[in-house]
N, C-alpha and C. Protein backbone atom coordinates (compact mmCIF):
# COMPACT_ATOMS: atom_id res chain seq x y z
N UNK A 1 98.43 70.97 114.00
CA UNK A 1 97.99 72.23 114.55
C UNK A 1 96.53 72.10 114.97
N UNK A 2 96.43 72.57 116.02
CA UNK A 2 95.45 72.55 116.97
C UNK A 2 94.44 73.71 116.02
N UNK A 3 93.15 73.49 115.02
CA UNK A 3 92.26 74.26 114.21
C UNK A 3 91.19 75.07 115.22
N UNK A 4 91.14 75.46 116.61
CA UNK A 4 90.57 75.73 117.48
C UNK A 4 91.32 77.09 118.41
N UNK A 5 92.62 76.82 117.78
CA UNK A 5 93.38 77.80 118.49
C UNK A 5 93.60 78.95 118.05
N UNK A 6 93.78 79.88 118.86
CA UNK A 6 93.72 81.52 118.43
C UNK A 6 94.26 81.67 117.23
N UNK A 7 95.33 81.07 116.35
CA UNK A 7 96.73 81.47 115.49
C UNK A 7 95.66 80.66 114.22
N UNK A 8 94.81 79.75 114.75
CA UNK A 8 94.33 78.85 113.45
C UNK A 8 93.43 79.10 112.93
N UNK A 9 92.43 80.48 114.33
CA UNK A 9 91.44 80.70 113.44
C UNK A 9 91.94 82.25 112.73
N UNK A 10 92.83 82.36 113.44
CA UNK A 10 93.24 83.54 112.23
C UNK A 10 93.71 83.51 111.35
N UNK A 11 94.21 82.43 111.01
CA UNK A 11 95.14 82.07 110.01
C UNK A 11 94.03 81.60 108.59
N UNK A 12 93.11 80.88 109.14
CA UNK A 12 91.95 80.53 108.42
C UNK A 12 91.00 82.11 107.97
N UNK A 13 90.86 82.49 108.98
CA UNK A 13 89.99 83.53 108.74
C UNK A 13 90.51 84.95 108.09
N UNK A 14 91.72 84.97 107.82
CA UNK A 14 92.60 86.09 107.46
C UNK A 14 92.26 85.71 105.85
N UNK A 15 93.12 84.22 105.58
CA UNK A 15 92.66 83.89 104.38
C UNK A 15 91.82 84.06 103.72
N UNK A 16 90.31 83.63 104.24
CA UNK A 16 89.18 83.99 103.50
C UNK A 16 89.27 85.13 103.10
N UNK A 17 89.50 86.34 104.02
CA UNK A 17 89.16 87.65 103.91
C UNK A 17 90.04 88.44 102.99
N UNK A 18 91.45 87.45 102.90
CA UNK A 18 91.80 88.27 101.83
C UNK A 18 91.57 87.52 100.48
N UNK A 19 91.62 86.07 100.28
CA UNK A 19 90.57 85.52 99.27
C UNK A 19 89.36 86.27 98.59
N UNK A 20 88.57 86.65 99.58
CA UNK A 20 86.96 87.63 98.99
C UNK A 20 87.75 88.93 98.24
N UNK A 21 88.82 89.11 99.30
CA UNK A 21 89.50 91.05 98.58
C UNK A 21 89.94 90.72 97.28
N UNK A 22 90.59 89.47 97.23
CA UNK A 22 91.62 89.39 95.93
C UNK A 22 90.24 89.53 94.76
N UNK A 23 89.14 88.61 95.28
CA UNK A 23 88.05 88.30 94.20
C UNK A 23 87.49 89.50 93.91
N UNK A 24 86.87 90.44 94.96
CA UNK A 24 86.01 91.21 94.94
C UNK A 24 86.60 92.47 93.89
N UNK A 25 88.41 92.73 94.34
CA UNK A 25 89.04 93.53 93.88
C UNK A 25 89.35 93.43 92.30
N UNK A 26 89.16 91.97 91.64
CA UNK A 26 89.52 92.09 90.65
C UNK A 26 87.99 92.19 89.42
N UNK A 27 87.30 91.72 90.48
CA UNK A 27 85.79 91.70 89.52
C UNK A 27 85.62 93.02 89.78
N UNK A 28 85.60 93.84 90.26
CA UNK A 28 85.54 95.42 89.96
C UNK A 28 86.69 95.75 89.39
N UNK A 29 87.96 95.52 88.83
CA UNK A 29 88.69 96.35 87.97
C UNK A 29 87.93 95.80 86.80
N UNK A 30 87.77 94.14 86.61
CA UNK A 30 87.53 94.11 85.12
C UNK A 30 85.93 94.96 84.98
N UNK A 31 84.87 95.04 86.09
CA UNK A 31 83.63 95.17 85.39
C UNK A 31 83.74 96.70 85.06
N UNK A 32 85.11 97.40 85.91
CA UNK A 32 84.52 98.62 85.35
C UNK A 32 85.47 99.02 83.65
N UNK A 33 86.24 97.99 83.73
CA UNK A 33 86.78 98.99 82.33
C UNK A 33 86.28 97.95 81.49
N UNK A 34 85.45 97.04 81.42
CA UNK A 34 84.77 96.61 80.44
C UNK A 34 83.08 97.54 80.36
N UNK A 35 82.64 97.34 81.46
CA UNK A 35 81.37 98.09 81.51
C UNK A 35 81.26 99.87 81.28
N UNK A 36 82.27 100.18 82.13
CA UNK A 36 82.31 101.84 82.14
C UNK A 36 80.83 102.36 82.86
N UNK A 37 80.28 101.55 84.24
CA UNK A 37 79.61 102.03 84.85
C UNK A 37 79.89 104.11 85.36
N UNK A 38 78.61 104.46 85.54
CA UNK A 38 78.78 106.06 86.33
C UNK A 38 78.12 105.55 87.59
N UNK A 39 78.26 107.06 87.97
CA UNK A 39 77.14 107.32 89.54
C UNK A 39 76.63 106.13 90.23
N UNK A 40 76.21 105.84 91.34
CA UNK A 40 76.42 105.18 92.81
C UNK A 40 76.74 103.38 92.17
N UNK A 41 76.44 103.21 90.96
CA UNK A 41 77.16 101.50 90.64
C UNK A 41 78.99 101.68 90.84
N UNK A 42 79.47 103.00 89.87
CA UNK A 42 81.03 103.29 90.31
C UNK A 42 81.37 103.50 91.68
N UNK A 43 80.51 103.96 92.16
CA UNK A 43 81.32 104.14 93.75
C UNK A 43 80.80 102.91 94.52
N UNK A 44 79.55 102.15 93.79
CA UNK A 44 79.56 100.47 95.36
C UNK A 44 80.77 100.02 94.67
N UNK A 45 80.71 100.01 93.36
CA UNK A 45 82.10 99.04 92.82
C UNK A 45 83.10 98.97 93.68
N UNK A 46 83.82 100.49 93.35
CA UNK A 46 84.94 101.20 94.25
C UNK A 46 85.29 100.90 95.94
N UNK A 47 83.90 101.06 96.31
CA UNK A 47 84.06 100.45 97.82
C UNK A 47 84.04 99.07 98.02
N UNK A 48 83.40 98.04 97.31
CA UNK A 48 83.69 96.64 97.45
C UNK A 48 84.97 95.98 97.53
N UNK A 49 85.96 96.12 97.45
CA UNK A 49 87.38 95.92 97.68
C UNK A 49 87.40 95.99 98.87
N UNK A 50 87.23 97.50 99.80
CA UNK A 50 87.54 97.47 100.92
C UNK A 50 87.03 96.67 102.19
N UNK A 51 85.55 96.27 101.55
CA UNK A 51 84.71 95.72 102.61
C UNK A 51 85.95 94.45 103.55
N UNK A 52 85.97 93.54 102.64
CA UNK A 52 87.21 92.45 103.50
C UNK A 52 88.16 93.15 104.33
N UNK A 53 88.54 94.61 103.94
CA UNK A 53 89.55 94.53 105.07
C UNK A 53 88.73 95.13 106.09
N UNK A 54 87.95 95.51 106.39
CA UNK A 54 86.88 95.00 107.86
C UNK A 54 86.76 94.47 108.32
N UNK A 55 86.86 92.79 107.08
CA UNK A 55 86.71 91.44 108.32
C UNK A 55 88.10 91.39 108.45
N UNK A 56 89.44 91.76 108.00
CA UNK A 56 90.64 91.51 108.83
C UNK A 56 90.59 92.24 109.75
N UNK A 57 89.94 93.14 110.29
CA UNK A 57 90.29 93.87 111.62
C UNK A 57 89.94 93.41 112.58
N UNK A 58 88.39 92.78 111.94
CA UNK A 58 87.59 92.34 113.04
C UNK A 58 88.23 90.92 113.66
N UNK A 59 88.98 90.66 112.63
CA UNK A 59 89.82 88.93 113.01
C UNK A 59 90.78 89.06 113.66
N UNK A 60 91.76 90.32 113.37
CA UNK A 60 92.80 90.55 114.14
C UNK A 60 92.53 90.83 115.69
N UNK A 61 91.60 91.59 115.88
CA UNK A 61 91.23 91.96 116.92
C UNK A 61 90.36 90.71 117.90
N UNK A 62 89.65 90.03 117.07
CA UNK A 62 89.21 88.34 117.60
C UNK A 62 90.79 87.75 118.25
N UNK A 63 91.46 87.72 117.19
CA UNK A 63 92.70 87.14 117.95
C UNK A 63 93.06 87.74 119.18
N UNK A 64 93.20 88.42 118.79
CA UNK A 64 93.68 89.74 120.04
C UNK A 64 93.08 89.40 121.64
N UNK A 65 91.47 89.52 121.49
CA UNK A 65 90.81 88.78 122.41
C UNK A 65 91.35 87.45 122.83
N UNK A 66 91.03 86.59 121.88
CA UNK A 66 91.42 84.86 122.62
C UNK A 66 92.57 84.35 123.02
N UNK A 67 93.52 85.76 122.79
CA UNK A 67 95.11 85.24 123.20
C UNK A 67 95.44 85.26 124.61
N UNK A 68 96.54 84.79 124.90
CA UNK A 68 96.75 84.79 126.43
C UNK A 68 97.36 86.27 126.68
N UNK A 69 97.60 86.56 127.96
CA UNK A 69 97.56 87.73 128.35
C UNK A 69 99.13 88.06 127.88
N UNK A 70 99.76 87.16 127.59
CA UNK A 70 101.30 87.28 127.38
C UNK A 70 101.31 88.12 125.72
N UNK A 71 100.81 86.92 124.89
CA UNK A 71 100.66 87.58 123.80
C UNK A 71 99.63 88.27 123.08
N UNK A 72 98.37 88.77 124.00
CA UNK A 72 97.49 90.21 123.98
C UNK A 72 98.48 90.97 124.28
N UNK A 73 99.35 91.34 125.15
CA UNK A 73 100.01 92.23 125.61
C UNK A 73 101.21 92.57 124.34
N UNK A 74 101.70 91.41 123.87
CA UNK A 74 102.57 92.05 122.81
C UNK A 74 102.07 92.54 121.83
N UNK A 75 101.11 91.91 121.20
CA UNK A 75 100.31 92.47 119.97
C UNK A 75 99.74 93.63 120.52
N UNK A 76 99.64 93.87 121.30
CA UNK A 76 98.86 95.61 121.17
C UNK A 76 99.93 96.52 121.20
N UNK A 77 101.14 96.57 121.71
CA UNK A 77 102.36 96.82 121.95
C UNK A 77 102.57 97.08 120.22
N UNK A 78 102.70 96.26 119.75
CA UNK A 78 103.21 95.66 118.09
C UNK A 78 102.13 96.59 117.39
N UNK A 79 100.64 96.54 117.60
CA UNK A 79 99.94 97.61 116.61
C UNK A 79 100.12 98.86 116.89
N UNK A 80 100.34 99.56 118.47
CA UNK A 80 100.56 100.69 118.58
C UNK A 80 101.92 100.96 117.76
N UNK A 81 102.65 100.84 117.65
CA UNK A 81 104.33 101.10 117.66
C UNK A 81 104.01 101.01 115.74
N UNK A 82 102.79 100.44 115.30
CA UNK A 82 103.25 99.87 113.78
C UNK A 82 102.15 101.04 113.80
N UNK A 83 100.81 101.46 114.13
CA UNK A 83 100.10 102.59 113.81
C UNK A 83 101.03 103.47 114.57
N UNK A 84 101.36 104.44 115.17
CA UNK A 84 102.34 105.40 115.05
C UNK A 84 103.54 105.76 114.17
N UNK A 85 103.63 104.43 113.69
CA UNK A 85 104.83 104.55 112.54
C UNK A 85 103.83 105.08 111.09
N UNK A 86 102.90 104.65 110.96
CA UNK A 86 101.91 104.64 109.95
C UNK A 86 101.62 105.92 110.02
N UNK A 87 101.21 106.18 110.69
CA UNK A 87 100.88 107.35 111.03
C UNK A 87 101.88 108.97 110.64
N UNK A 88 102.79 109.10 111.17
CA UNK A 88 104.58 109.27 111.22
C UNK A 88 104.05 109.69 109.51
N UNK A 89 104.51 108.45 109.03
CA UNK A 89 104.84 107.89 107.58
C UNK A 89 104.14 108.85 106.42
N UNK A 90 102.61 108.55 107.02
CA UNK A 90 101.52 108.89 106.06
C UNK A 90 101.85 110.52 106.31
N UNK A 91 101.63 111.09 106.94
CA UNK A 91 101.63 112.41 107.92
C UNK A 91 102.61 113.32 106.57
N UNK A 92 103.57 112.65 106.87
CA UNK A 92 105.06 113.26 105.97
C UNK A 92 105.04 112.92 104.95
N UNK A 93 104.33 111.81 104.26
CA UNK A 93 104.19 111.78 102.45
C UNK A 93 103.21 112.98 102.26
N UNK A 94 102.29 113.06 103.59
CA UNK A 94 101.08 114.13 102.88
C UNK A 94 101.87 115.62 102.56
N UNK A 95 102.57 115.52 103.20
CA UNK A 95 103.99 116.85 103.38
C UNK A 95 104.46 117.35 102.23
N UNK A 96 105.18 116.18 101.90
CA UNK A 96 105.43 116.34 100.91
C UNK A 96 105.08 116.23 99.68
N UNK A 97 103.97 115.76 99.63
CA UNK A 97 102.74 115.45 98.34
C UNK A 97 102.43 117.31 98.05
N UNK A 98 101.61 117.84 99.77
CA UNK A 98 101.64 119.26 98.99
C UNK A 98 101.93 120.07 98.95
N UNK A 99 103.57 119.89 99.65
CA UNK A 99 104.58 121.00 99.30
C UNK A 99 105.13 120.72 98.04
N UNK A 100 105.10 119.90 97.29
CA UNK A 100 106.00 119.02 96.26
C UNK A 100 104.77 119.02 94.84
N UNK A 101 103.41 119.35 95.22
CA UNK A 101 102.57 118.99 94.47
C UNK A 101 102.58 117.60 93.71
N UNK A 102 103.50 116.82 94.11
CA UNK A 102 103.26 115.53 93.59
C UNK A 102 102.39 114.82 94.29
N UNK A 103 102.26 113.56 93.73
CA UNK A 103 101.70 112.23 94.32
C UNK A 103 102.45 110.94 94.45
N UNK A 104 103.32 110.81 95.87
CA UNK A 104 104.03 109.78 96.17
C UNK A 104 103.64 108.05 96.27
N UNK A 105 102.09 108.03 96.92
CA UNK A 105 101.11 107.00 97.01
C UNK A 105 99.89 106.90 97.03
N UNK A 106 99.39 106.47 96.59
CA UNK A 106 97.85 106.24 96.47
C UNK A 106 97.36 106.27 98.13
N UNK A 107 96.33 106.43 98.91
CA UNK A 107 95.88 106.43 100.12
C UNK A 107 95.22 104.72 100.04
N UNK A 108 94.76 104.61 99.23
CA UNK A 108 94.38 102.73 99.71
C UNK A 108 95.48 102.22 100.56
N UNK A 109 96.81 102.44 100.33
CA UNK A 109 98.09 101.58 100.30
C UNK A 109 98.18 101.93 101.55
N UNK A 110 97.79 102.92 102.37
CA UNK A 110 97.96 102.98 103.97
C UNK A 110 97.84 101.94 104.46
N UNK A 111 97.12 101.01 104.36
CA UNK A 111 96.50 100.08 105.32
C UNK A 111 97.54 99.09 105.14
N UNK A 112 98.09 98.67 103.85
CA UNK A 112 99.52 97.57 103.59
C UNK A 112 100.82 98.27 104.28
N UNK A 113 100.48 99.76 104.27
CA UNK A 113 102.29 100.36 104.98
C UNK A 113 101.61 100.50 106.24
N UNK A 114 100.71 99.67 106.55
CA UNK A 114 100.39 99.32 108.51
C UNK A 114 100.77 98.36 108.49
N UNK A 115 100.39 97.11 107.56
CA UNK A 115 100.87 95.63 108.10
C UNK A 115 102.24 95.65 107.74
N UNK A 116 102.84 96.19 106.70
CA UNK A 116 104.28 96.65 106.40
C UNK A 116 104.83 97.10 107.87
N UNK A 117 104.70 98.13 108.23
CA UNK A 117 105.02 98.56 109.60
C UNK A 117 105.06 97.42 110.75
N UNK A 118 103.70 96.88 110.86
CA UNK A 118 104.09 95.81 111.75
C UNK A 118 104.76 94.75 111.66
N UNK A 119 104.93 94.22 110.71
CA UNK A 119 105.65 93.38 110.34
C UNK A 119 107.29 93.55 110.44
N UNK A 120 107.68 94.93 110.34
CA UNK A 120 108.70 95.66 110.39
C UNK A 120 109.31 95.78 112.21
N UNK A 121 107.99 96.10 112.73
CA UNK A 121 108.29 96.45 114.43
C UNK A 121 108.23 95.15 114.79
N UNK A 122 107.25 93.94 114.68
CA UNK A 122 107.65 92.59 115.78
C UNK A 122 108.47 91.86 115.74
N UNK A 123 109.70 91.69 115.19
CA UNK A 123 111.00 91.07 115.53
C UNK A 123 111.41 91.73 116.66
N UNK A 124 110.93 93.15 116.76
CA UNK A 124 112.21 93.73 117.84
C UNK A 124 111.15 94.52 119.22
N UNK A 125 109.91 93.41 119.17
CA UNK A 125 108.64 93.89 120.22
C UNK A 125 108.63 92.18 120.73
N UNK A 126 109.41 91.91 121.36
CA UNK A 126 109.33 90.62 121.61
C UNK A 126 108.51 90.41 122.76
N UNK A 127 107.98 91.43 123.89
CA UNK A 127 107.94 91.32 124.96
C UNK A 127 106.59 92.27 125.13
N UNK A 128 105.77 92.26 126.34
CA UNK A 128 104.84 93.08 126.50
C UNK A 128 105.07 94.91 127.23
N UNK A 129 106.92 94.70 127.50
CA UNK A 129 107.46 95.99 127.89
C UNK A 129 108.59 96.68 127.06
C-alpha cells in the first residue's frame, strides 16, 4: 500500500486520533474517580475525550479533499444520507426521552450512531447519484 495515498493517510491518521481518545478517555475516567476533582479541572477533564474526535473530522474531511472526484462525490453522498439518518434518529429518541421521561442514550453516543449510520448507508451508496 501506497503510505501517501488518500485511504493511508487516513487510515494512519484516524488511528492516532482514536489512539489519543482511547488514552485521553480513560485517564479521565480513572483520574476522576480516584481524585474526585470539582469546578473547571471536572469539566477540562470531561471535555478531553472529545478533543480527538476533532481531529477525526478534520481527517475525514482531509480525505474528502485528496480524493478523486469519483470518490469525493460518493463520500459526501454517504455523510449526507448517514447525517440525516442521525439526525432522523437523534430527533425521535429526544421524543421520546421527553414524552417517556426516560433516558434512552447518552448524547456523547451521537457521534458513533453517525459512523454507525454511515457505515450502515455505504454498501448501498455505491455511486455519486
Amino acid at each position: 500500500m501506497n503510505l501517501k495515498s488518500p485511504a493511508a493517510e487516513y487510515t494512519i491518521q484516524m488511528i492516532v486520533w482514536m489512539t489519543l481518545y482511547v488514552g485521553l478517555l480513560t485517564g479521565a475516567i480513572l483520574y476522576i474517580k480516584t481524585n474526585h476533582p470539582t469546578g473547571p479541572l471536572l469539566y477540562a477533564l470531561a471535555i478531553l475525550p472529545a478533543l480527538p474526535i476533532g481531529g477525526t473530522i478534520v481527517t475525514f474531511l482531509r480525505f474528502i479533499e485528496r480524493s478523486d472526484e469519483y470518490i469525493r462525490a460518493m463520500m459526501v453522498r454517504r455523510v449526507l444520507i448517514a447525517m440525516g439518518l442521525t439526525l432522523f434518529l437523534s430527533t425521535a429518541i429526544g421524543f421520546i426521552e421527553n414524552f417517556t421521561e426516560t433516558q434512552l442514550i447518552e448524547r456523547y453516543l451521537v457521534y458513533p450512531m453517525f459512523w454507525a449510520c454511515f457505515g450502515l448507508v455505504s454498501p448501498f451508496v455505491r455511486g455519486s447519484k
